[in-house]
Each structure stands twice: as structure tokens, then as C-alpha cells.
PDB file of N, CA and C in Angstrom:
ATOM      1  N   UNK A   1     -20.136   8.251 -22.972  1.00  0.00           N
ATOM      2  CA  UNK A   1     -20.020   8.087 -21.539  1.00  0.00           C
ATOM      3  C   UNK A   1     -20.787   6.837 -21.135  1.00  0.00           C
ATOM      4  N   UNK A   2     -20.249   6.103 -19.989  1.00  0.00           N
ATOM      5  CA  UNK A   2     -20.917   4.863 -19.652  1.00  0.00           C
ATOM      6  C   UNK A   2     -21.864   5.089 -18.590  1.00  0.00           C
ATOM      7  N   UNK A   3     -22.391   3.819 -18.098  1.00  0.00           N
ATOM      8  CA  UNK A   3     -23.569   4.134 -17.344  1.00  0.00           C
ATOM      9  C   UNK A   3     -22.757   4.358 -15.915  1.00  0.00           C
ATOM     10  N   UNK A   4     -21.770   4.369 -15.447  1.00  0.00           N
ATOM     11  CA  UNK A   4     -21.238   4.733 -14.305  1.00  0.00           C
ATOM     12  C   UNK A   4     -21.002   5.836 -14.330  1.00  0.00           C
ATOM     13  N   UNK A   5     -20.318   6.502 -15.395  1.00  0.00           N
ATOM     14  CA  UNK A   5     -19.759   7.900 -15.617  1.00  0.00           C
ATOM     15  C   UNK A   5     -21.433   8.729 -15.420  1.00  0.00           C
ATOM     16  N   UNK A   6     -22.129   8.317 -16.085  1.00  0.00           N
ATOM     17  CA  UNK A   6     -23.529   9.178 -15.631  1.00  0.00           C
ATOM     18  C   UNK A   6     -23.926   9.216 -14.509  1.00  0.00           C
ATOM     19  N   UNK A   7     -24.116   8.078 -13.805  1.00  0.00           N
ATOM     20  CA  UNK A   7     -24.762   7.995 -12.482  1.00  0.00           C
ATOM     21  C   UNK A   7     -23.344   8.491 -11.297  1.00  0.00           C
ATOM     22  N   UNK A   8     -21.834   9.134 -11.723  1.00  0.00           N
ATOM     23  CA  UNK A   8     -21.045   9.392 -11.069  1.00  0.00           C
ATOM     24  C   UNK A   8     -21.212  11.313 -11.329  1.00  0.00           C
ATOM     25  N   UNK A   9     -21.430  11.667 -12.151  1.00  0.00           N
ATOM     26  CA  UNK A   9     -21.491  12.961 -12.616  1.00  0.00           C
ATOM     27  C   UNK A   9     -23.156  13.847 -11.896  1.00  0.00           C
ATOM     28  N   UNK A  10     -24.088  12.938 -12.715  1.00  0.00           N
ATOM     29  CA  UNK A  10     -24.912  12.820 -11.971  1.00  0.00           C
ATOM     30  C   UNK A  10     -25.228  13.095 -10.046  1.00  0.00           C
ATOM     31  N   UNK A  11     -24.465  12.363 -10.047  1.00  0.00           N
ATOM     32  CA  UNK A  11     -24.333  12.174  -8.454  1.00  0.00           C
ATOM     33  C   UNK A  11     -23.971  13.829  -7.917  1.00  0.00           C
ATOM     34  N   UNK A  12     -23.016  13.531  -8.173  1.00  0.00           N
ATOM     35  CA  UNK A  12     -21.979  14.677  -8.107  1.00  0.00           C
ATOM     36  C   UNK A  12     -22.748  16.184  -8.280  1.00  0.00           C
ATOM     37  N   UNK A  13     -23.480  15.959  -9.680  1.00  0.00           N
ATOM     38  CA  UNK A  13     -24.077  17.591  -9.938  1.00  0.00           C
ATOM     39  C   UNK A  13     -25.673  17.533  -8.831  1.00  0.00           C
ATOM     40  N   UNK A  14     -26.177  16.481  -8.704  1.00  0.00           N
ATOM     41  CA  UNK A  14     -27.033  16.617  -8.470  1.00  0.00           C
ATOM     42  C   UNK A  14     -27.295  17.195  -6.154  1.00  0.00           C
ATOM     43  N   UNK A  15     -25.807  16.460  -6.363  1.00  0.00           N
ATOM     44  CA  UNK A  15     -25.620  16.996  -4.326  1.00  0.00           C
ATOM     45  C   UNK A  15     -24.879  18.579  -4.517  1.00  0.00           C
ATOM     46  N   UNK A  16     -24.057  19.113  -5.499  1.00  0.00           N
ATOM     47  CA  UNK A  16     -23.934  20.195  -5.446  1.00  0.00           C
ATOM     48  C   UNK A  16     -24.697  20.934  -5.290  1.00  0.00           C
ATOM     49  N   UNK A  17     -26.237  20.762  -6.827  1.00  0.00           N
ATOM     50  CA  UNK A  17     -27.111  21.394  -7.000  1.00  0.00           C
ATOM     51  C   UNK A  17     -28.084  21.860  -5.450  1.00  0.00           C
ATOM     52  N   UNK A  18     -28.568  20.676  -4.746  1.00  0.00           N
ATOM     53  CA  UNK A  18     -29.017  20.550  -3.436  1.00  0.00           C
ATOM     54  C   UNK A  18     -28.260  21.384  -2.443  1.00  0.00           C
ATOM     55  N   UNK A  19     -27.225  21.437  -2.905  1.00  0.00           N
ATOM     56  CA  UNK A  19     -26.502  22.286  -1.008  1.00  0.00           C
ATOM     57  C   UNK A  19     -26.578  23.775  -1.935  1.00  0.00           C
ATOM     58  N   UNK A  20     -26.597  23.877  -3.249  1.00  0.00           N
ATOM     59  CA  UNK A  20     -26.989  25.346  -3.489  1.00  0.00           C
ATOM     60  C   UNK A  20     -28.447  25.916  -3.356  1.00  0.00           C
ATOM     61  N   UNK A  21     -29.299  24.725  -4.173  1.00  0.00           N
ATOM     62  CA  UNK A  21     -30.570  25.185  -3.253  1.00  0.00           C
ATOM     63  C   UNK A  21     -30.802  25.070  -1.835  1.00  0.00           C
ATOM     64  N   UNK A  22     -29.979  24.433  -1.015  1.00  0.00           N
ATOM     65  CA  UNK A  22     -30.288  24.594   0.187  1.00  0.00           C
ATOM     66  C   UNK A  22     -31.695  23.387   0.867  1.00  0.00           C
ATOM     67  N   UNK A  23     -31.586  22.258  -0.297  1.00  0.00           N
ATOM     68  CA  UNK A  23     -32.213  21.029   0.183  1.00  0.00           C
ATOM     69  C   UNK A  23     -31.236  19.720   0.195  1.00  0.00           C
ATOM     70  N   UNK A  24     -30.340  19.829   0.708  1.00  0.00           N
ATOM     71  CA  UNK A  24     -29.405  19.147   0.698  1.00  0.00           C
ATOM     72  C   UNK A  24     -29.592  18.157   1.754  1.00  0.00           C
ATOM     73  N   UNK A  25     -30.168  18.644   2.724  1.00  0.00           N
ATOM     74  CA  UNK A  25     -30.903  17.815   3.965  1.00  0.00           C
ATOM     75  C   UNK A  25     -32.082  16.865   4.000  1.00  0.00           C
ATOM     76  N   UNK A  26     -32.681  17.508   3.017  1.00  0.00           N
ATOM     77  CA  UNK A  26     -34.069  16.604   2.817  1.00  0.00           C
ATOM     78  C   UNK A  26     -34.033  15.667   1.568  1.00  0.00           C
ATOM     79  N   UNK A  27     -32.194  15.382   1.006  1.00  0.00           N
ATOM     80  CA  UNK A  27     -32.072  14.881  -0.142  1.00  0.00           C
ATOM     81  C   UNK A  27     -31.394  14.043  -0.115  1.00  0.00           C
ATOM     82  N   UNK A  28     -31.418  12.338   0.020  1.00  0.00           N
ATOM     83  CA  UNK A  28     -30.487  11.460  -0.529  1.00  0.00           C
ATOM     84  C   UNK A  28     -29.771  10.938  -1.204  1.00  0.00           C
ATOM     85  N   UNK A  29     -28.889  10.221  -1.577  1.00  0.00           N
ATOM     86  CA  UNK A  29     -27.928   9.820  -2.709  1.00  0.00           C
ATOM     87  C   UNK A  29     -28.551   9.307  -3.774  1.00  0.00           C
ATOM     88  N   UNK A  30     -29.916   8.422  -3.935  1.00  0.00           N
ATOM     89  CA  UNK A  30     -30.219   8.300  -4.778  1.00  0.00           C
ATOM     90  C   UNK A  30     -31.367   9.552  -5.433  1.00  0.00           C
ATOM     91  N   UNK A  31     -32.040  10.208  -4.695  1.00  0.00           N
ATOM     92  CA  UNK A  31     -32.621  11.905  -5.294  1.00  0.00           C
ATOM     93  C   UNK A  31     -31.368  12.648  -5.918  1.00  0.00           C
ATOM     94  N   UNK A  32     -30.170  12.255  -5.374  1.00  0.00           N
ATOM     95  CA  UNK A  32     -29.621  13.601  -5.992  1.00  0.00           C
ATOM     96  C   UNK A  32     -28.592  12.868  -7.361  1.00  0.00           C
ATOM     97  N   UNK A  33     -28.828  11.298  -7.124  1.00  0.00           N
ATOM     98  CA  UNK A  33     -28.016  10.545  -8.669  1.00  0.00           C
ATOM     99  C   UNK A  33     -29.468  11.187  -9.582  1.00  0.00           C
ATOM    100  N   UNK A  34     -30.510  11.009  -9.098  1.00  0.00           N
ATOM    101  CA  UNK A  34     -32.110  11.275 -10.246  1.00  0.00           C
ATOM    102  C   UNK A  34     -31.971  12.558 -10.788  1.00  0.00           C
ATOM    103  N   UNK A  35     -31.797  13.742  -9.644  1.00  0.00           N
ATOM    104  CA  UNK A  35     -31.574  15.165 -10.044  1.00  0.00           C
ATOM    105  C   UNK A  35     -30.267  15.820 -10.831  1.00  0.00           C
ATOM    106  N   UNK A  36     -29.166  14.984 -10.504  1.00  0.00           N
ATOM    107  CA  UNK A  36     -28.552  15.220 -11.541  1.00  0.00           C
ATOM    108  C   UNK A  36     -28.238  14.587 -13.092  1.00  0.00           C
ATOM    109  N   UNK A  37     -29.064  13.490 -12.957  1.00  0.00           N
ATOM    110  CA  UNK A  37     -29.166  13.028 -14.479  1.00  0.00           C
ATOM    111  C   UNK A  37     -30.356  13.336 -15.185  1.00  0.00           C
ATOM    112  N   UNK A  38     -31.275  14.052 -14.711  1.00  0.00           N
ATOM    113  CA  UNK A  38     -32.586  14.762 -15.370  1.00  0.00           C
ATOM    114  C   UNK A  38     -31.952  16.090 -15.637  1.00  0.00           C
ATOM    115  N   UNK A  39     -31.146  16.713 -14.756  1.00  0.00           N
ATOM    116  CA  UNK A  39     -30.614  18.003 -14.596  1.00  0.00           C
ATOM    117  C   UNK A  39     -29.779  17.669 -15.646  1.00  0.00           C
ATOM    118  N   UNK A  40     -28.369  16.888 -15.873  1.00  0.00           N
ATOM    119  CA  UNK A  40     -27.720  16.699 -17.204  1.00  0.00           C
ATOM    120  C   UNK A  40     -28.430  17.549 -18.562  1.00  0.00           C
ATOM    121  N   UNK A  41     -29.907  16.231 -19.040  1.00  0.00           N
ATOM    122  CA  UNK A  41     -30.570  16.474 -19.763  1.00  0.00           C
ATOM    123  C   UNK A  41     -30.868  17.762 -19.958  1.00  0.00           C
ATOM    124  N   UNK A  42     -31.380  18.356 -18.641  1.00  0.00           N
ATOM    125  CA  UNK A  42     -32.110  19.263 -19.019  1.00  0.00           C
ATOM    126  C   UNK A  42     -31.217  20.791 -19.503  1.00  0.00           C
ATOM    127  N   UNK A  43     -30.015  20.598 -18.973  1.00  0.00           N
ATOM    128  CA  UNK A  43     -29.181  21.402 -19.567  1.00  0.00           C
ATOM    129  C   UNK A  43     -28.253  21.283 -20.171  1.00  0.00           C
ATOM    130  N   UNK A  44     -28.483  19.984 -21.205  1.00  0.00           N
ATOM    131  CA  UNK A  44     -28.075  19.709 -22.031  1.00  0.00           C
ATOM    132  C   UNK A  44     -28.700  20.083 -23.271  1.00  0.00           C
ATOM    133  N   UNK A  45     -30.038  20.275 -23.191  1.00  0.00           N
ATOM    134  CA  UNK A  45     -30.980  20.656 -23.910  1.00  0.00           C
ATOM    135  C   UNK A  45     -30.757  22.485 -24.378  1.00  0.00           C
ATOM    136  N   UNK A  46     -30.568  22.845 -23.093  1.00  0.00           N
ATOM    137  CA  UNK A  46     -30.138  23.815 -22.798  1.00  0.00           C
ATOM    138  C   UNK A  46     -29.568  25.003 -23.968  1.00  0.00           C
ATOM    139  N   UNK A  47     -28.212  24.003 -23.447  1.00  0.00           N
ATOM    140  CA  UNK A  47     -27.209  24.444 -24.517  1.00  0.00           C
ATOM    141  C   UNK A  47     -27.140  24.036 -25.763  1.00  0.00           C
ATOM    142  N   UNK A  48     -28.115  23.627 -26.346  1.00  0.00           N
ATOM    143  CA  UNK A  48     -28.112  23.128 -27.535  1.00  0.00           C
ATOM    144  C   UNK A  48     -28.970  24.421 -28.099  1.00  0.00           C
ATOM    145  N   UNK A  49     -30.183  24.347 -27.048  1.00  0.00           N
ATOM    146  CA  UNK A  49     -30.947  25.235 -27.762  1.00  0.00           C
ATOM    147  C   UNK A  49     -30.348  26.594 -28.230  1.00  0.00           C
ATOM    148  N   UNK A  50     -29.834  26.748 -27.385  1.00  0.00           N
ATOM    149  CA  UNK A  50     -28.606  28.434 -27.069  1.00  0.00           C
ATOM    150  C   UNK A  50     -27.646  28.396 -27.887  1.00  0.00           C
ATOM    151  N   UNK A  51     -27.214  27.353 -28.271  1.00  0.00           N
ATOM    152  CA  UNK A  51     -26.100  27.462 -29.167  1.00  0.00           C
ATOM    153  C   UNK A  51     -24.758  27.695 -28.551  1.00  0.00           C
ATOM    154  N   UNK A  52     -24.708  27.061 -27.201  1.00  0.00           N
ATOM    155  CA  UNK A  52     -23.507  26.944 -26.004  1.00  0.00           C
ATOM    156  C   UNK A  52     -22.577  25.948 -26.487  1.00  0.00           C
ATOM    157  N   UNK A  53     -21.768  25.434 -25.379  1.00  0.00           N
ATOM    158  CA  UNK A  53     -20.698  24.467 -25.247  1.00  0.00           C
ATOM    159  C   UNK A  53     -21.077  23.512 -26.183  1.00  0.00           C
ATOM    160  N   UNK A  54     -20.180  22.741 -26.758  1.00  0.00           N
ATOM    161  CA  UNK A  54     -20.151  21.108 -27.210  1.00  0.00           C
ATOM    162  C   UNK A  54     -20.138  20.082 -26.112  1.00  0.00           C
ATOM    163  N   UNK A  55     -20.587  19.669 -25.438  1.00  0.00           N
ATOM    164  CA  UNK A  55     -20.303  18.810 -23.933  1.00  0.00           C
ATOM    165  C   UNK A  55     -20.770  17.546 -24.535  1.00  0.00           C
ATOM    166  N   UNK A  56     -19.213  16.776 -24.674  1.00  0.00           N
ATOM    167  CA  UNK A  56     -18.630  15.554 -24.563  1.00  0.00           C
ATOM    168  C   UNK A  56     -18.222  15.089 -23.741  1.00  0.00           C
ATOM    169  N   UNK A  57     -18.371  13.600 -23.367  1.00  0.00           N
ATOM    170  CA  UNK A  57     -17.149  13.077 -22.353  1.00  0.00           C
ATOM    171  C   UNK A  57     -17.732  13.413 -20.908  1.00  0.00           C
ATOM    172  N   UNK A  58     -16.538  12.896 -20.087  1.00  0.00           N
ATOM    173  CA  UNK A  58     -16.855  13.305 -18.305  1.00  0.00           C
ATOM    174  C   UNK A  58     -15.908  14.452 -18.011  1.00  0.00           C
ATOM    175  N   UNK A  59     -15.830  15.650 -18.110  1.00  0.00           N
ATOM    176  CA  UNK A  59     -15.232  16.836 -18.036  1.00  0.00           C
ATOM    177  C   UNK A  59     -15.643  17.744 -17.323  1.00  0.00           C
ATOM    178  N   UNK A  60     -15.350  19.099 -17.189  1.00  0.00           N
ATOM    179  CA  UNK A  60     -15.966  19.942 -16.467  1.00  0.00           C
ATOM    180  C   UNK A  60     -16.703  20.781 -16.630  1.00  0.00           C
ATOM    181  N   UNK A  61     -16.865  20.888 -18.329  1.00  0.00           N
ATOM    182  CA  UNK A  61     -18.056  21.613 -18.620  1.00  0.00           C
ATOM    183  C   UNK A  61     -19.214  20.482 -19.164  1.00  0.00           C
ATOM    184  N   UNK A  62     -19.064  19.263 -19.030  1.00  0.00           N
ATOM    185  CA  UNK A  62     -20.424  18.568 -18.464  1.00  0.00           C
ATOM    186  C   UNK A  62     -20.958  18.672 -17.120  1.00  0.00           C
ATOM    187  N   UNK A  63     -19.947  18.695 -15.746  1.00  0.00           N
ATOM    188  CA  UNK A  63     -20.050  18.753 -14.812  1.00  0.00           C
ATOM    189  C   UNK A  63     -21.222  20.065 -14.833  1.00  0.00           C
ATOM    190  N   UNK A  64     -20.514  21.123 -15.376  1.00  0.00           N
ATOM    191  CA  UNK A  64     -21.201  22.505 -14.883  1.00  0.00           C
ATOM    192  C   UNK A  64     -22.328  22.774 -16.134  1.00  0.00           C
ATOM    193  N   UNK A  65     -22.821  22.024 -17.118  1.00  0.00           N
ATOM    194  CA  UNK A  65     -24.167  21.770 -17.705  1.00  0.00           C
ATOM    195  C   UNK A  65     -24.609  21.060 -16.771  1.00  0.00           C
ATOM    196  N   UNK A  66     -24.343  19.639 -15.971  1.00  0.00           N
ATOM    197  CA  UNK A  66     -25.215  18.931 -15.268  1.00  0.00           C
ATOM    198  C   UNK A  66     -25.758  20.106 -14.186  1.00  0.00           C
ATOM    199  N   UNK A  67     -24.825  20.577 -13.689  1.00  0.00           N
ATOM    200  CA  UNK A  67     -25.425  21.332 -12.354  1.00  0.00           C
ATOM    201  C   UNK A  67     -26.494  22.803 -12.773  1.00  0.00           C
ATOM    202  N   UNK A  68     -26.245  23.343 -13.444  1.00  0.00           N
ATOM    203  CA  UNK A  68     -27.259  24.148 -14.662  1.00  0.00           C
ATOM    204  C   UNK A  68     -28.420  23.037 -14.687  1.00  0.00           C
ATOM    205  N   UNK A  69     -28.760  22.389 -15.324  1.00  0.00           N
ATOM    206  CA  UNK A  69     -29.994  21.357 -15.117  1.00  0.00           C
ATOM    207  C   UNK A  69     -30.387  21.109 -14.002  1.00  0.00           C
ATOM    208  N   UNK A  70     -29.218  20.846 -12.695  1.00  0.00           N
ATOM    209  CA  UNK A  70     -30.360  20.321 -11.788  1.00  0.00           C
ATOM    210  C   UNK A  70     -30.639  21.595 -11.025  1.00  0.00           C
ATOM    211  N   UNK A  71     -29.816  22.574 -10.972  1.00  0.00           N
ATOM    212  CA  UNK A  71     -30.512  23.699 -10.098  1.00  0.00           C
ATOM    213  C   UNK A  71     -31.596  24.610 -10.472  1.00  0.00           C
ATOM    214  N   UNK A  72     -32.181  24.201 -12.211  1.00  0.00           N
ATOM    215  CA  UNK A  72     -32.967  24.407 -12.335  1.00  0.00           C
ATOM    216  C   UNK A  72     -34.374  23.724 -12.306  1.00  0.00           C
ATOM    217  N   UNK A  73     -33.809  22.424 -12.398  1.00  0.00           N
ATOM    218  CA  UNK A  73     -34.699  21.144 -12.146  1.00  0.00           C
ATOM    219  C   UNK A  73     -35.704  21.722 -10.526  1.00  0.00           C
ATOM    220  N   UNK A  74     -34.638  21.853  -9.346  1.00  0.00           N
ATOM    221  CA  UNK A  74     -34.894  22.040  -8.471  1.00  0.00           C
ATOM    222  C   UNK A  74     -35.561  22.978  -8.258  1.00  0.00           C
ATOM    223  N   UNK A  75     -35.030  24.364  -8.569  1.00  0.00           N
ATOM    224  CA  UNK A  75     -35.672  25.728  -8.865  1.00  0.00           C
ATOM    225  C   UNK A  75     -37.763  25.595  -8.984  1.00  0.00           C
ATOM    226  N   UNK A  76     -37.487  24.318 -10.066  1.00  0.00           N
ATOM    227  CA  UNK A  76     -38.819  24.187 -10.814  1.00  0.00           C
ATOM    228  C   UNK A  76     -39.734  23.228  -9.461  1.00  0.00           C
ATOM    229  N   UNK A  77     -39.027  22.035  -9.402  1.00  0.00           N
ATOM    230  CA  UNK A  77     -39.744  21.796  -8.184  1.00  0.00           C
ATOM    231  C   UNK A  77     -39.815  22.486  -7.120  1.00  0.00           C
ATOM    232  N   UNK A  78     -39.544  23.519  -6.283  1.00  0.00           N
ATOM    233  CA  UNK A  78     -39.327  24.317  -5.268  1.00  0.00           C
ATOM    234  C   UNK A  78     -40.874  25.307  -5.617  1.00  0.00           C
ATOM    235  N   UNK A  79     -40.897  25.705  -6.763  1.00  0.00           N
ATOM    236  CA  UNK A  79     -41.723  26.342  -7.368  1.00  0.00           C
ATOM    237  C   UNK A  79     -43.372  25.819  -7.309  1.00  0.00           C
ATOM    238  N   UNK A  80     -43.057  24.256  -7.781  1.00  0.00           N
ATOM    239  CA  UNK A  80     -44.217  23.252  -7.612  1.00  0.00           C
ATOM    240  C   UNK A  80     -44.990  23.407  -6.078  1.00  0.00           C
ATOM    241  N   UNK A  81     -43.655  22.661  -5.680  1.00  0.00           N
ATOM    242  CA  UNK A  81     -43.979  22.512  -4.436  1.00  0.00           C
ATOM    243  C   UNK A  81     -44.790  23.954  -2.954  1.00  0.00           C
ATOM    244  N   UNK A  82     -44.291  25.131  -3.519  1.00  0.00           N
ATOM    245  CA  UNK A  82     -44.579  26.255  -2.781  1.00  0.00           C
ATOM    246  C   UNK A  82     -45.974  26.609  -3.323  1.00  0.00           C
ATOM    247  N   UNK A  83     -46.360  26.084  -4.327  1.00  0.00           N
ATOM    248  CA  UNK A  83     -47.612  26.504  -4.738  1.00  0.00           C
ATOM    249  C   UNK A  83     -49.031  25.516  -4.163  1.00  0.00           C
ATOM    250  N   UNK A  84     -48.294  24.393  -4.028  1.00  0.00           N
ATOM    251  CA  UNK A  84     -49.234  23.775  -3.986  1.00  0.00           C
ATOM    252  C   UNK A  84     -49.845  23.446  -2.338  1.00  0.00           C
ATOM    253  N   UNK A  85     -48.528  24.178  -1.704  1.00  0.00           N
ATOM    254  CA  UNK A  85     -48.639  24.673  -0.031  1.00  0.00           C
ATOM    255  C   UNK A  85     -49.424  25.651   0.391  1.00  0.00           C
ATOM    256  N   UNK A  86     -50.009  26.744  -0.529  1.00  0.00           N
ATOM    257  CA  UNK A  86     -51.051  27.497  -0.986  1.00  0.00           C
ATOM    258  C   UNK A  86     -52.268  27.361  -0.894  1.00  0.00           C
TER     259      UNK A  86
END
């Protein structure tokens, strides 16, 4: 995949991820290209570890590993963040 196809997938998983957590408002185009290409990774990792999908290419079960990463990405910061409001 090229560097557009990432930062397009990316994009993509990372504003889904946001309107499912419900920070979609406090999140711009470039937070949510960051959150979904950390999110990629991170559930890319994921499924490796698990012994899941093969995710090649720009498809739809990269799409739905990226968004798995970032809604947990988010999950994790949400987590950060509520604690440290404490």
C-alpha cells in the first residue's frame, strides 16, 4: 500500500472510530489521519497476535482492522485522559 492509500484508510478509520467514540467533535482531519494510522498498527498487531485475518492491500478487512485499532487507541486515551481529571 502507498503512502496515500494509508493516510486515505487511515483517514477514513480514524473519523469513523471518533463518531463511535463519540469525539468526533473535538477531532480534526489531521487527529483522525494520526488515529487511524496508529489504530491500523495497532490492530494490525492485533491480529497477528490472535492469529486473525491476513490484511493485505486497501480492502475492507483492512478498513475494519484499522477501525479495531483506533477505537481502541481511543478507548485507551479516553481512559488516560479520565484519570488524570481525577
Amino acid at each position: 500500500m502507498g503512502i496515500i492509500s494509508w493516510i486515505v484508510l487511515g483517514g477514513l478509520a480514524g473519523w469513523v472510530a471518533s463518531i463511535i467514540m463519540k469525539k468526533n467533535a473535538s477531532m480534526g482531519v489531521v487527529a483522525n489521519i494520526i488515529v487511524g494510522i496508529i489504530g491500523a498498527f495497532i490492530g494490525g498487531f492485533l491480529m497477528n497476535y490472535f492469529g486473525g485475518l491476513e490484511i493485505t492491500g486497501f480492502n475492507i478487512q483492512s478498513f475494519l482492522v484499522a477501525l479495531l485499532g483506533s477505537v481502541i487507541l481511543l478507548a485507551i486515551i479516553n481512559l488516560f485522559k479520565s484519570a488524570k481529571a481525577d
